[in-house]
Protein backbone atom coordinates (compact mmCIF):
# COMPACT_ATOMS: atom_id res chain seq x y z
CA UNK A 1 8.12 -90.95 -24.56
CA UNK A 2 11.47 -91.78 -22.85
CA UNK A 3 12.87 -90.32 -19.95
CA UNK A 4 16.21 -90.19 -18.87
CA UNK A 5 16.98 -91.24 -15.72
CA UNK A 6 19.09 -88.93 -14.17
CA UNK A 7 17.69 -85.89 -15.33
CA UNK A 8 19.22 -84.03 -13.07
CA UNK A 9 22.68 -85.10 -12.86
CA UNK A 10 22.42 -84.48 -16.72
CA UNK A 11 21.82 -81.32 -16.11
CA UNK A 12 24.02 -79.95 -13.62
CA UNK A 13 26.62 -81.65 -16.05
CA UNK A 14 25.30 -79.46 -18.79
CA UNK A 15 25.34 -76.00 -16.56
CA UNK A 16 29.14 -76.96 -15.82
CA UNK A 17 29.58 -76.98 -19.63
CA UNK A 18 28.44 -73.84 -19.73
CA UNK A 19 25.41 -75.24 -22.30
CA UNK A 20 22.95 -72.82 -20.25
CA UNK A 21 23.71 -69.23 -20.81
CA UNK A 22 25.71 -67.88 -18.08
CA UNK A 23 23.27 -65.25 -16.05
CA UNK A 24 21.01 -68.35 -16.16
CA UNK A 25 22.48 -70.47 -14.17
CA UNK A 26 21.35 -70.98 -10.79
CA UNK A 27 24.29 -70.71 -7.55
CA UNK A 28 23.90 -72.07 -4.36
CA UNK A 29 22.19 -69.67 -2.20
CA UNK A 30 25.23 -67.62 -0.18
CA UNK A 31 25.28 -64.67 1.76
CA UNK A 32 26.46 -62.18 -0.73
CA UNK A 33 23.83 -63.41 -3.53
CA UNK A 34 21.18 -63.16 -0.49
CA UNK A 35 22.04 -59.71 -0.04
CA UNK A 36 21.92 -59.04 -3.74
CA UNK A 37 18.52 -60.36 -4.00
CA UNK A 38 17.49 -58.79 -0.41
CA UNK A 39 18.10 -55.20 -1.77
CA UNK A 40 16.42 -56.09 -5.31
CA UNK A 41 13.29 -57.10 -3.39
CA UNK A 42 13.19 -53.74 -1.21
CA UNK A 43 13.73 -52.08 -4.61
CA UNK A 44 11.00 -53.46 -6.57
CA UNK A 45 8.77 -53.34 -3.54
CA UNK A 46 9.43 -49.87 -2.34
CA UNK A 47 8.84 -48.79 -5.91
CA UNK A 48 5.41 -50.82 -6.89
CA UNK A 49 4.47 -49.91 -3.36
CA UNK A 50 5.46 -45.91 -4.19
CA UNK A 51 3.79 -45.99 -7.79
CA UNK A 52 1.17 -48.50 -8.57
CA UNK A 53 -1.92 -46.95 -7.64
CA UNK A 54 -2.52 -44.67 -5.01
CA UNK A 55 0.30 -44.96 -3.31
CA UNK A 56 1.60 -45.70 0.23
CA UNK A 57 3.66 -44.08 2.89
CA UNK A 58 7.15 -45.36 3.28
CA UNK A 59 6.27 -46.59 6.97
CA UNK A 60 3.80 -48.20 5.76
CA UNK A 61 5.36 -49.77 3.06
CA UNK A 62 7.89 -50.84 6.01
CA UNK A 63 5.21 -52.38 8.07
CA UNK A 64 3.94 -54.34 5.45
CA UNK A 65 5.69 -55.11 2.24
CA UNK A 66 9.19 -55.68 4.09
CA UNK A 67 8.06 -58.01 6.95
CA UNK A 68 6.78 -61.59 6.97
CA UNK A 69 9.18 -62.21 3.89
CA UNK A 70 11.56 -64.79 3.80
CA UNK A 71 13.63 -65.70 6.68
CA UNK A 72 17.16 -66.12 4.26
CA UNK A 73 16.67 -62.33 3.35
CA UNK A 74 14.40 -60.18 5.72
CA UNK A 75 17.39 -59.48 8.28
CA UNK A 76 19.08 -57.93 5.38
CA UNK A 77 16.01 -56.35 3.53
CA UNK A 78 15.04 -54.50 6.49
CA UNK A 79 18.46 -53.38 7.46
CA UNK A 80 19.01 -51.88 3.60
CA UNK A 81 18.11 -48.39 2.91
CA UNK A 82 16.47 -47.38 -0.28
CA UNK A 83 16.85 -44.17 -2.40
CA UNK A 84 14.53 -42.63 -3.58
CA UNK A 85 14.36 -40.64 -6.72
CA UNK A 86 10.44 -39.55 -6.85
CA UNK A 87 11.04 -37.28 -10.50
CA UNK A 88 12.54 -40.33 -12.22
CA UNK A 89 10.49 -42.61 -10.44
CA UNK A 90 13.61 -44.86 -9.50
CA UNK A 91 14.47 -46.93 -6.62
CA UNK A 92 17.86 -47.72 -5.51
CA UNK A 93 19.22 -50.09 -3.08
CA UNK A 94 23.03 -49.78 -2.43
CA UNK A 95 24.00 -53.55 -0.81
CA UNK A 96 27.89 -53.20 -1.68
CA UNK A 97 30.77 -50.83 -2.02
CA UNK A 98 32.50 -52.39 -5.34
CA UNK A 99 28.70 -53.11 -6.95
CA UNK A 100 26.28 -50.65 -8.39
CA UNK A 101 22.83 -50.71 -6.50
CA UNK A 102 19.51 -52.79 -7.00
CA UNK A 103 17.31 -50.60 -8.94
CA UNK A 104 13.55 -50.49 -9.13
CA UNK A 105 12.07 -48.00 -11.98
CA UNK A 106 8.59 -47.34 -12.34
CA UNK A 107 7.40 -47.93 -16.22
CA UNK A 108 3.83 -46.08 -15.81
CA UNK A 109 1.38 -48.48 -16.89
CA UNK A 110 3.18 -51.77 -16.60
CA UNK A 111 4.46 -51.01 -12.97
CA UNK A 112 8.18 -51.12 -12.16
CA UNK A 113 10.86 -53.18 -13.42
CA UNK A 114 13.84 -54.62 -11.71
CA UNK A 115 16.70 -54.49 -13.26
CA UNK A 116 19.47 -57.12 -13.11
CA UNK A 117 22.28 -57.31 -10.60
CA UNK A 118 24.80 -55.05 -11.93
CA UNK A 119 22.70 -53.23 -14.22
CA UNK A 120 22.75 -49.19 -14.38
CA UNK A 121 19.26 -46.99 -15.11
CA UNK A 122 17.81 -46.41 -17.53
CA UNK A 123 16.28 -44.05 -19.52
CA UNK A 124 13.42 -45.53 -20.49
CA UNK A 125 9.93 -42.82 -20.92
CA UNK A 126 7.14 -43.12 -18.03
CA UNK A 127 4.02 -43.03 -19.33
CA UNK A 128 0.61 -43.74 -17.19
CA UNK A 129 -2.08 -44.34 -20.04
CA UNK A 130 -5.03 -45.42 -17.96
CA UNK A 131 -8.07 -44.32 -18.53
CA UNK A 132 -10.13 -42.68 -15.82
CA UNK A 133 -13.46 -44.67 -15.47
CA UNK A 134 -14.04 -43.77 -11.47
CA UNK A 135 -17.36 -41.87 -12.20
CA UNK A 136 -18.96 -44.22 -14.52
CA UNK A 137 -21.71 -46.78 -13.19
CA UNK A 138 -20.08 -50.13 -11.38
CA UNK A 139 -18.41 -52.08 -12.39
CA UNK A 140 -17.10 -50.33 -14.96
CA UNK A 141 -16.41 -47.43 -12.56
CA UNK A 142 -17.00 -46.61 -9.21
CA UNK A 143 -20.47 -45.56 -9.01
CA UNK A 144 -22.99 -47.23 -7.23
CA UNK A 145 -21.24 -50.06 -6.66
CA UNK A 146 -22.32 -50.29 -3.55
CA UNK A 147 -25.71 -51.91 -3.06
CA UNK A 148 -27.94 -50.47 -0.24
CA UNK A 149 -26.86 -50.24 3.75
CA UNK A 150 -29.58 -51.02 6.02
CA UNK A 151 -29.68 -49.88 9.29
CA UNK A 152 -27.50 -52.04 11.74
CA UNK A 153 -25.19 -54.98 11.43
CA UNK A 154 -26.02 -57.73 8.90
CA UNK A 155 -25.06 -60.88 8.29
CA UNK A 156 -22.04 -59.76 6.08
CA UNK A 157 -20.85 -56.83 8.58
CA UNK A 158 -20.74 -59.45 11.19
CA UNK A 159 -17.81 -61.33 9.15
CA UNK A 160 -15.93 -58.26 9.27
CA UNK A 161 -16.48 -57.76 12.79
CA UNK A 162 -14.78 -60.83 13.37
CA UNK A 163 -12.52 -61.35 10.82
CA UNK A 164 -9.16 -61.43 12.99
CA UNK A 165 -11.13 -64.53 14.36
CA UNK A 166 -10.12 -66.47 10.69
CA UNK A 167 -6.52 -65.65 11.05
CA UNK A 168 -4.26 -63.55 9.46
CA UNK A 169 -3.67 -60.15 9.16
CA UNK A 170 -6.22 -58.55 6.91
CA UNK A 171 -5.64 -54.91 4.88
CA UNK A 172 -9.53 -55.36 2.58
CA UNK A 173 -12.69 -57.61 2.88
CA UNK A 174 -14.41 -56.85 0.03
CA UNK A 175 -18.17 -58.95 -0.49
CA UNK A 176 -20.19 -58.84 -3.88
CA UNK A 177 -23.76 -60.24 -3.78
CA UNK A 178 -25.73 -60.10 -6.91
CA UNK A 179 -23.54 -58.14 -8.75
CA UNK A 180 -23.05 -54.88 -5.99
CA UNK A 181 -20.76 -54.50 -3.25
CA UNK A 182 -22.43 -55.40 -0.04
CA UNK A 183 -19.81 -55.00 2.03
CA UNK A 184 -16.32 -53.42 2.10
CA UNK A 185 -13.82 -52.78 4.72
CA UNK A 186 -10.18 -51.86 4.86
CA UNK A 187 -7.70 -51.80 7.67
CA UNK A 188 -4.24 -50.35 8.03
CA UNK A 189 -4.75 -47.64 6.40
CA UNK A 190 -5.62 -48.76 2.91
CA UNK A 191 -8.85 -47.96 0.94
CA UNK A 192 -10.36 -48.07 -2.66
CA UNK A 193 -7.29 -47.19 -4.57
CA UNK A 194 -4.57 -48.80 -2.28
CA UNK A 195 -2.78 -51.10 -4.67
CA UNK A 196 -1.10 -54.65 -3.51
CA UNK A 197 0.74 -57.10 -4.87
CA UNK A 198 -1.63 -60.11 -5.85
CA UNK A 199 1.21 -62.78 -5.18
CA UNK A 200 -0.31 -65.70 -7.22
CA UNK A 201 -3.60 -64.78 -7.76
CA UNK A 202 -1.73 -62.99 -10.93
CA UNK A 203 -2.02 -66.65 -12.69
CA UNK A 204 -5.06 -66.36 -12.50
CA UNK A 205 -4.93 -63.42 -14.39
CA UNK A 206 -2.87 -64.77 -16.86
CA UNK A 207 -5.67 -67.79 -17.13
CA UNK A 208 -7.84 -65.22 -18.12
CA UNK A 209 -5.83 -63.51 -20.62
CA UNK A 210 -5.81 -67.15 -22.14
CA UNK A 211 -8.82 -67.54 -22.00
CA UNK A 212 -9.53 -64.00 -23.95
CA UNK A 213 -7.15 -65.45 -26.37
CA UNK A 214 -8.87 -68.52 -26.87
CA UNK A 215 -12.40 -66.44 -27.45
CA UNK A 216 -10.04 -64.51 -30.21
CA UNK A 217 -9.20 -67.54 -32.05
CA UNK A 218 -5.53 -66.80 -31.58
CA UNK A 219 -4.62 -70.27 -29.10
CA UNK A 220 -5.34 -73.68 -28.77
CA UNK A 221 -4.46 -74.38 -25.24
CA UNK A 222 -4.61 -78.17 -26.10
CA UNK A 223 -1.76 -78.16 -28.75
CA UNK A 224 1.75 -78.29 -27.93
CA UNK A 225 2.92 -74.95 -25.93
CA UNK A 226 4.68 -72.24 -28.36
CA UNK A 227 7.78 -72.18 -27.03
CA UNK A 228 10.92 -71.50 -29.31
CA UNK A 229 13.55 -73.28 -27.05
CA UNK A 230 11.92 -76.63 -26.82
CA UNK A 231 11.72 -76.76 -30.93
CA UNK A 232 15.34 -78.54 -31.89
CA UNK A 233 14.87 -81.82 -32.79
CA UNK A 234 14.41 -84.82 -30.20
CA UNK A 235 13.17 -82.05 -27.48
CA UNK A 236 11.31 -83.69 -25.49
CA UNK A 237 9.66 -81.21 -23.82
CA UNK A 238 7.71 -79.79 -27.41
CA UNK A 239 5.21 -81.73 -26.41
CA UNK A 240 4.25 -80.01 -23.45
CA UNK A 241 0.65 -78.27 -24.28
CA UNK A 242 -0.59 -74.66 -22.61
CA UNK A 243 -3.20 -76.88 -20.75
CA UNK A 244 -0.36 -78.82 -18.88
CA UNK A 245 1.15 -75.97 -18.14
CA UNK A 246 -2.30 -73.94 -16.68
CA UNK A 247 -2.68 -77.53 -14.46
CA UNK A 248 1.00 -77.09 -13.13
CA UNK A 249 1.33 -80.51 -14.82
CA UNK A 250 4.37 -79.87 -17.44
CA UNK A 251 6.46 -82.44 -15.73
CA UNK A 252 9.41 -80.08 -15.64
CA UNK A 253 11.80 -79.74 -12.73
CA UNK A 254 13.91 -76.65 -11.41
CA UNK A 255 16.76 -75.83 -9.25
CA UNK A 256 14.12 -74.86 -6.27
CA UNK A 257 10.62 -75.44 -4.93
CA UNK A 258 8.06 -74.71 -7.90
CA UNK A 259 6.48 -71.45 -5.47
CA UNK A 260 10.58 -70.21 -5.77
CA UNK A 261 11.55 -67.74 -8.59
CA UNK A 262 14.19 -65.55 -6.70
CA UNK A 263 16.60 -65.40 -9.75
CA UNK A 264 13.72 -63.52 -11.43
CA UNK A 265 11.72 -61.55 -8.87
CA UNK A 266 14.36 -60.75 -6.76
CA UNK A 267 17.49 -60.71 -9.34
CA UNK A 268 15.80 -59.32 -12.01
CA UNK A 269 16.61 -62.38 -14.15
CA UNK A 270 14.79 -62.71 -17.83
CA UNK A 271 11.87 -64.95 -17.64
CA UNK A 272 12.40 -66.40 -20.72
CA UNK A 273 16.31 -67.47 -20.45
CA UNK A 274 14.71 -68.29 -16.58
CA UNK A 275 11.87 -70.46 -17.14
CA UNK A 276 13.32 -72.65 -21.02
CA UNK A 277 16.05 -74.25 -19.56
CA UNK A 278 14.49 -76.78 -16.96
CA UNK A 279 14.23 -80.26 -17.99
CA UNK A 280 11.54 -82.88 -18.08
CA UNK A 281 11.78 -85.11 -14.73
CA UNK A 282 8.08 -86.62 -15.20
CA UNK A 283 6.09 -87.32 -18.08
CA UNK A 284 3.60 -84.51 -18.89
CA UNK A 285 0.28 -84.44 -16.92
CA UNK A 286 1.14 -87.36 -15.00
CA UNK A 287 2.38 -85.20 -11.54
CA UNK A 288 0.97 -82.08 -10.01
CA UNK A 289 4.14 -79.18 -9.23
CA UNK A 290 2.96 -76.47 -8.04
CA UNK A 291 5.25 -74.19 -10.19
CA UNK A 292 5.96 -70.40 -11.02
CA UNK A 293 7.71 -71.54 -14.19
CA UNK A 294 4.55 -73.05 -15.19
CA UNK A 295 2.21 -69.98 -15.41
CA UNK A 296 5.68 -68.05 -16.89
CA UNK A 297 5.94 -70.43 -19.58
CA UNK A 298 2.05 -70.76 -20.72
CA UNK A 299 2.23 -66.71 -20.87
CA UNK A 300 5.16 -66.84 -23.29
CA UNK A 301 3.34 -69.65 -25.17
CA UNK A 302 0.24 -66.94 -25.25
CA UNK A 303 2.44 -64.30 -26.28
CA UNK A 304 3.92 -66.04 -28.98
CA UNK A 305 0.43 -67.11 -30.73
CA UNK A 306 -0.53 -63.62 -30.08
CA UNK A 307 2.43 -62.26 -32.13
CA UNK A 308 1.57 -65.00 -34.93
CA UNK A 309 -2.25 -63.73 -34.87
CA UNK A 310 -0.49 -59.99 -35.22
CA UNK A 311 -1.85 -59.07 -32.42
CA UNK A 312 0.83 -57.92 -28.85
CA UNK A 313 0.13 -59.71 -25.69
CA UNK A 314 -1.35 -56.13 -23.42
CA UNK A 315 -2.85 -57.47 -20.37
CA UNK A 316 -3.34 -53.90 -19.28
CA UNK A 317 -5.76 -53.34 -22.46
CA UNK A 318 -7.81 -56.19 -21.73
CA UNK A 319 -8.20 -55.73 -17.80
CA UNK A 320 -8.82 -51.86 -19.12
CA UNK A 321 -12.20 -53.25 -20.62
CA UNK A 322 -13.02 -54.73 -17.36
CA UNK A 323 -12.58 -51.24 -15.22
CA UNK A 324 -9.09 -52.66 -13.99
CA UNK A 325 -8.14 -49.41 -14.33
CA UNK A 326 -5.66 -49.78 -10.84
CA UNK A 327 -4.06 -52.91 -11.72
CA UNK A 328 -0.52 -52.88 -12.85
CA UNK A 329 1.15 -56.25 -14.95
CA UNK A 330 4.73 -55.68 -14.30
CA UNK A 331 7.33 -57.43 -16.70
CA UNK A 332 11.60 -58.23 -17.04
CA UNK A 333 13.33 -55.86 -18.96
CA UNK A 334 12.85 -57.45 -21.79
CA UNK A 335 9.18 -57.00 -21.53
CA UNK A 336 8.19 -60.70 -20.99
CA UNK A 337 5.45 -60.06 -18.26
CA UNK A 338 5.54 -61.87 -15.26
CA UNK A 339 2.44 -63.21 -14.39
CA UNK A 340 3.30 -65.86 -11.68
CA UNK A 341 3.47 -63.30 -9.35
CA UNK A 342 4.08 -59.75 -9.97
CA UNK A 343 0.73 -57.75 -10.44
CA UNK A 344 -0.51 -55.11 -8.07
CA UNK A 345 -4.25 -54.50 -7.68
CA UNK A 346 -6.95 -53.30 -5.37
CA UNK A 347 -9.88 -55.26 -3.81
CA UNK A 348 -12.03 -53.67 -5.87
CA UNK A 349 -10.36 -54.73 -9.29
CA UNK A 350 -9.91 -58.24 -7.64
CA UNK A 351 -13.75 -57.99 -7.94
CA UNK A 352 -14.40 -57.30 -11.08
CA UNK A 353 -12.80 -60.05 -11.90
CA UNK A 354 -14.66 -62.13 -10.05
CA UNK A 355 -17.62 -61.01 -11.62
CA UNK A 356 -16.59 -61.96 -15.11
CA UNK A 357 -16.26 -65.36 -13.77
CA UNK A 358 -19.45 -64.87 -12.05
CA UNK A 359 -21.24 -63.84 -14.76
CA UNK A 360 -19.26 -66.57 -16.98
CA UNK A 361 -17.62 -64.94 -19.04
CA UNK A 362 -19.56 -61.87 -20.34
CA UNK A 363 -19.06 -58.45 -19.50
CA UNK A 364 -21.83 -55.46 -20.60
CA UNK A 365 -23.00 -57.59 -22.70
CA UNK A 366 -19.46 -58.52 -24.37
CA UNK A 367 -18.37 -62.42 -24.41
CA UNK A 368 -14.63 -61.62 -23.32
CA UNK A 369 -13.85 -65.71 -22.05
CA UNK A 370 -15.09 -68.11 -24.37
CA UNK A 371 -18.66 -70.07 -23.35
CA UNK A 372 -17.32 -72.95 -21.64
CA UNK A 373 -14.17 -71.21 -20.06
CA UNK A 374 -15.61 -70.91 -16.33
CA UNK A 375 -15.86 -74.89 -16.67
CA UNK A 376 -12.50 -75.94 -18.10
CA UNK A 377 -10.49 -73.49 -15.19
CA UNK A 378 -12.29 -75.20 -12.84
CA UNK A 379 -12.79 -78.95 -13.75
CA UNK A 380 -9.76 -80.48 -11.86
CA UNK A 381 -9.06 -83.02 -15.45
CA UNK A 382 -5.41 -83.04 -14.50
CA UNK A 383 -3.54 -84.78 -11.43
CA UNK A 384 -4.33 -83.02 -8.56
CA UNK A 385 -2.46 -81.79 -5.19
CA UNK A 386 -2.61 -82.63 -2.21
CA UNK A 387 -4.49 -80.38 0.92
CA UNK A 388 -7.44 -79.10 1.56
CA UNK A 389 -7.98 -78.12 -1.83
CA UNK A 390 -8.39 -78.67 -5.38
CA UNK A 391 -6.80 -77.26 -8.91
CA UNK A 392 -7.89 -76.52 -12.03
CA UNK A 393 -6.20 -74.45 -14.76
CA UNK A 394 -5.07 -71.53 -12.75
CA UNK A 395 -7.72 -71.47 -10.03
CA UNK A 396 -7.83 -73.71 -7.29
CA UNK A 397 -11.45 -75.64 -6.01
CA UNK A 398 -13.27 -75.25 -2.78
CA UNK A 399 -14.84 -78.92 -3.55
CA UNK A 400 -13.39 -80.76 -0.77
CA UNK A 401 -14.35 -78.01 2.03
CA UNK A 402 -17.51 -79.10 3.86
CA UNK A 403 -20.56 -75.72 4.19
CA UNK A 404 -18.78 -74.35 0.82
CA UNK A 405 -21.19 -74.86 -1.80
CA UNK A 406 -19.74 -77.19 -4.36
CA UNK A 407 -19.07 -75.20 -7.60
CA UNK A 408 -16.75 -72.32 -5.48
CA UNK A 409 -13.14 -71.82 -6.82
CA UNK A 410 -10.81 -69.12 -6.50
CA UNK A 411 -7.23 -67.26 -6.96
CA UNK A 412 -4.82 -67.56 -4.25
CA UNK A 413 -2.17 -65.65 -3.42
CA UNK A 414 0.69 -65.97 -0.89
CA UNK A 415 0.58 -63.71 2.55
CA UNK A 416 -3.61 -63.65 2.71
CA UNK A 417 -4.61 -62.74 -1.41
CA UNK A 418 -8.20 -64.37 -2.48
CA UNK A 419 -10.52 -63.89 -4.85
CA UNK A 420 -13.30 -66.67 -4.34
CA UNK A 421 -16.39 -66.74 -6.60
CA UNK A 422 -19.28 -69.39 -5.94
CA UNK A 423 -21.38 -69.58 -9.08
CA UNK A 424 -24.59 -70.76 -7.52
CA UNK A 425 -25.08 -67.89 -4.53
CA UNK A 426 -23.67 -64.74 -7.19
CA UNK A 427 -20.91 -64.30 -4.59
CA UNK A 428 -17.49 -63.16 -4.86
CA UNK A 429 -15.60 -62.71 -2.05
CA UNK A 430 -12.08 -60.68 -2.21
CA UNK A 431 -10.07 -60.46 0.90
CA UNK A 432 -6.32 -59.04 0.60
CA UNK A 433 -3.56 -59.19 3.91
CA UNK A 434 -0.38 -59.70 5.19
CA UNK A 435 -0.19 -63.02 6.74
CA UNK A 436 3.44 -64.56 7.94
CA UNK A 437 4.10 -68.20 8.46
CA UNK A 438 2.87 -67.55 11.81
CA UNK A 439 -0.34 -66.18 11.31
CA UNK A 440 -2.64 -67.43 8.39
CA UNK A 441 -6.19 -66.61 7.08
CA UNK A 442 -8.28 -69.93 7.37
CA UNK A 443 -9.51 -69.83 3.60
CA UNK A 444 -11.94 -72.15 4.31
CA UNK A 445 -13.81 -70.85 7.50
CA UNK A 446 -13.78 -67.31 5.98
CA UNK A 447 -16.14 -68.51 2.66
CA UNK A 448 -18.17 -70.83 4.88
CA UNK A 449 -18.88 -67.53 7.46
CA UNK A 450 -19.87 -65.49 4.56
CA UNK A 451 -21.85 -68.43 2.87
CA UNK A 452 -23.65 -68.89 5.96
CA UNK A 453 -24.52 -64.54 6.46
CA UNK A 454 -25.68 -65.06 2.79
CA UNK A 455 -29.30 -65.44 3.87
């Protein structure tokens, strides 16, 4: 397959010819579109932070969602004020006189949705349709999930003793051994209901909606991905599969660093006019990106075989089965979900899924991933990154870390989010925090402390 050479001068030719749709094109980064995006982040924060779950107080929502952020925007994100309008369940953020504000509105079950710069409310229902599982038998529900505390410190409460000693600033430490929790601690106020935002551990979430799909019959992550913009003829990027995509190995560029999608979590830009219009810079699966578009793109690829099977892409049906009950997939307004990023959970939902992969796949005695799933996410078959660790297809590998046992892979998010199963010792291990640049979790010596209490 040819490449042109100067992909991206091509490209920037093309967004001057206006051959990209308008509110997808991507400005230089100024001080007024900073601002813009600075209020739609305290929006859509304030409001997930309000309404997913159990809720939070609005100090501590300042405390943690609206610090450690990034440097181009927390000045202004912190100096915003938001209004809030708890009967219609509606942030807004007021950043100009001559502009309408940022607004954040809570959907119910799907979380909140930030609407575009410029856009006015809506009037869309609000409907929470979770079930209530709490008092059925873990890990369905929430009884006896714990297994039972002997007298004193063990092994595992030690960790948590010293868990600022890893790095970090930790809100849950959550430990499953053998399918019950043996230990779980929370700090900062949070507990069992207190809802965060998994960063990226979300694609691994959306890895496992895949991966329900495949079980269905409804995708073949191995043929080209379904995506309708790539289809004209001569596109070179049809060939692209869902595979390369899970393996962050499409070969597509963007505007920013692959871990940057500001247009669309902070600007409330559609994912799919977002994520189409990048170019091929590399041929497929020969370079590792790390890239949000990635994960955005094999979800609209699953979506689209789902619609062909007749069947809607629902996330929140399928992590229903699990006892997800507290975990909110939030979406554009266009309903495109956006599963880079943008899902809010607890530690114990973070563990459940864990144990599917745990237990490979099954659940109650259900097959909900296909047979060989827990194997293909985490055999690293594509070109891999660089670091301390490896990737698979959505999960990144523990393989290279010496005292971690060698089939232990996880979902990471940014600021402190992990969900780390290891196979061989029934462990999962879900810690959830607030790190900053300045003060990170050591993923690593974490697992091997708890690896070495597992005794």
């Amino acid at each position: 397959m040819a490449i042109a050479p100067d992909l991206l001068r091509i490209l920037g030719a093309a967004l001057l010819a206006g051959a990209v749709p308008a509110a997808a094109q991507a400005p230089k980064p100024n001080a007024e579109l900073n601002r813009a995006w600075a209020a739609g982040y305290r929006a859509a924060f304030v409001c997930s932070s309000l309404w997913n779950g159990a809720g939070k107080p609005v100090e501590a929502i300042e405390r943690d969602e609206l610090t450690g952020i990034y440097p181009e925007i927390e000045a202004d994100v912190r100096a915003l004020k938001a209004d809030v309008d708890p009967g219609a369940k509606r942030v807004s953020v007021r950043y100009r006189d001559d502009m309408p504000p940022r607004i954040a509105e809570w959907s119910g079950r799907e979380g909140c949705v930030t609407l575009p710069i410029g856009a006015q409310p809506t009037t869309a229902s609000r409907v929470d349709r979770r079930p209530d599982l709490d008092a059925q038998r873990w890990p369905i529900g929430d009884k006896d999930a714990r297994a039972p505390i002997p007298r004193g410190l063990t092994p595992f409460d030690r960790v948590a003793t010293n868990v600022t000693s890893f790095g970090g600033r930790s809100s849950s430490l959550l430990i499953v051994k053998n399918g019950r929790i043996v230990l779980e601690h929370y700090w900062g106020g949070h507990d069992v209901h207190t809802a965060q935002r998994t960063f990226s551990v979300a694609k691994s979430m959306a890895a496992s909606l895949i991966g329900h799909a495949v079980q269905q019959g409804s995708i073949d992550v191995t043929k080209p991905a379904r995506i309708a913009e790539w289809q004209s003829p001569g596109d070179p990027r049809a060939v692209i599969t869902t595979e390369q995509l899970m393996r962050m190995a499409s070969g597509l560029t963007s505007d920013t660093a692959g871990n940057r999608s500001d247009a669309i979590y902070m600007g409330g830009a559609s994912v799919r006019q977002w994520t189409t219009q990048w170019p091929l810079l590399n041929p497929p699966n020969t370079r590792y990106r790390y890239a949000n578009n990635d994960t955005l793109l094999a979800t609209l690829s699953l979506k689209a075989a789902l619609q062909q099977a007749g069947t809607p892409l629902d996330p929140a049906a399928f992590f229903d089965r699990l006892g997800m009950t507290r975990t909110f997939v939030e979406h554009d307004k266009d309903g495109d979900y956006i599963l880079s990023s943008q899902v809010w959970t607890t530690a114990r939902d973070l563990a459940r899924l864990g144990l599917l992969y745990q237990n490979d796949g099954m659940w109650q005695g259900e097959r909900m991933l296909p047979a060989d799933w827990r194997r293909f996410v985490t055999t690293p078959s594509g070109p891999q990154p660089d670091g301390a660790f490896g990737y698979g297809a959505g999960f990144w590998l523990l393989n290279k870390s010496d005292g971690i046992p060698a089939d232990a892979f996880g979902a990471f998010g940014n600021r402190g989010q992990y969900v780390v199963v290891i196979p061989s010792r029934a462990l999962v291990i879900v810690r959830q925090g607030y790190d900053d640049d300045k003060n990170r979790l050591d993923t690593a010596e974490l697992v091997k402390a708890v690896v070495a209490a597992d005794r």
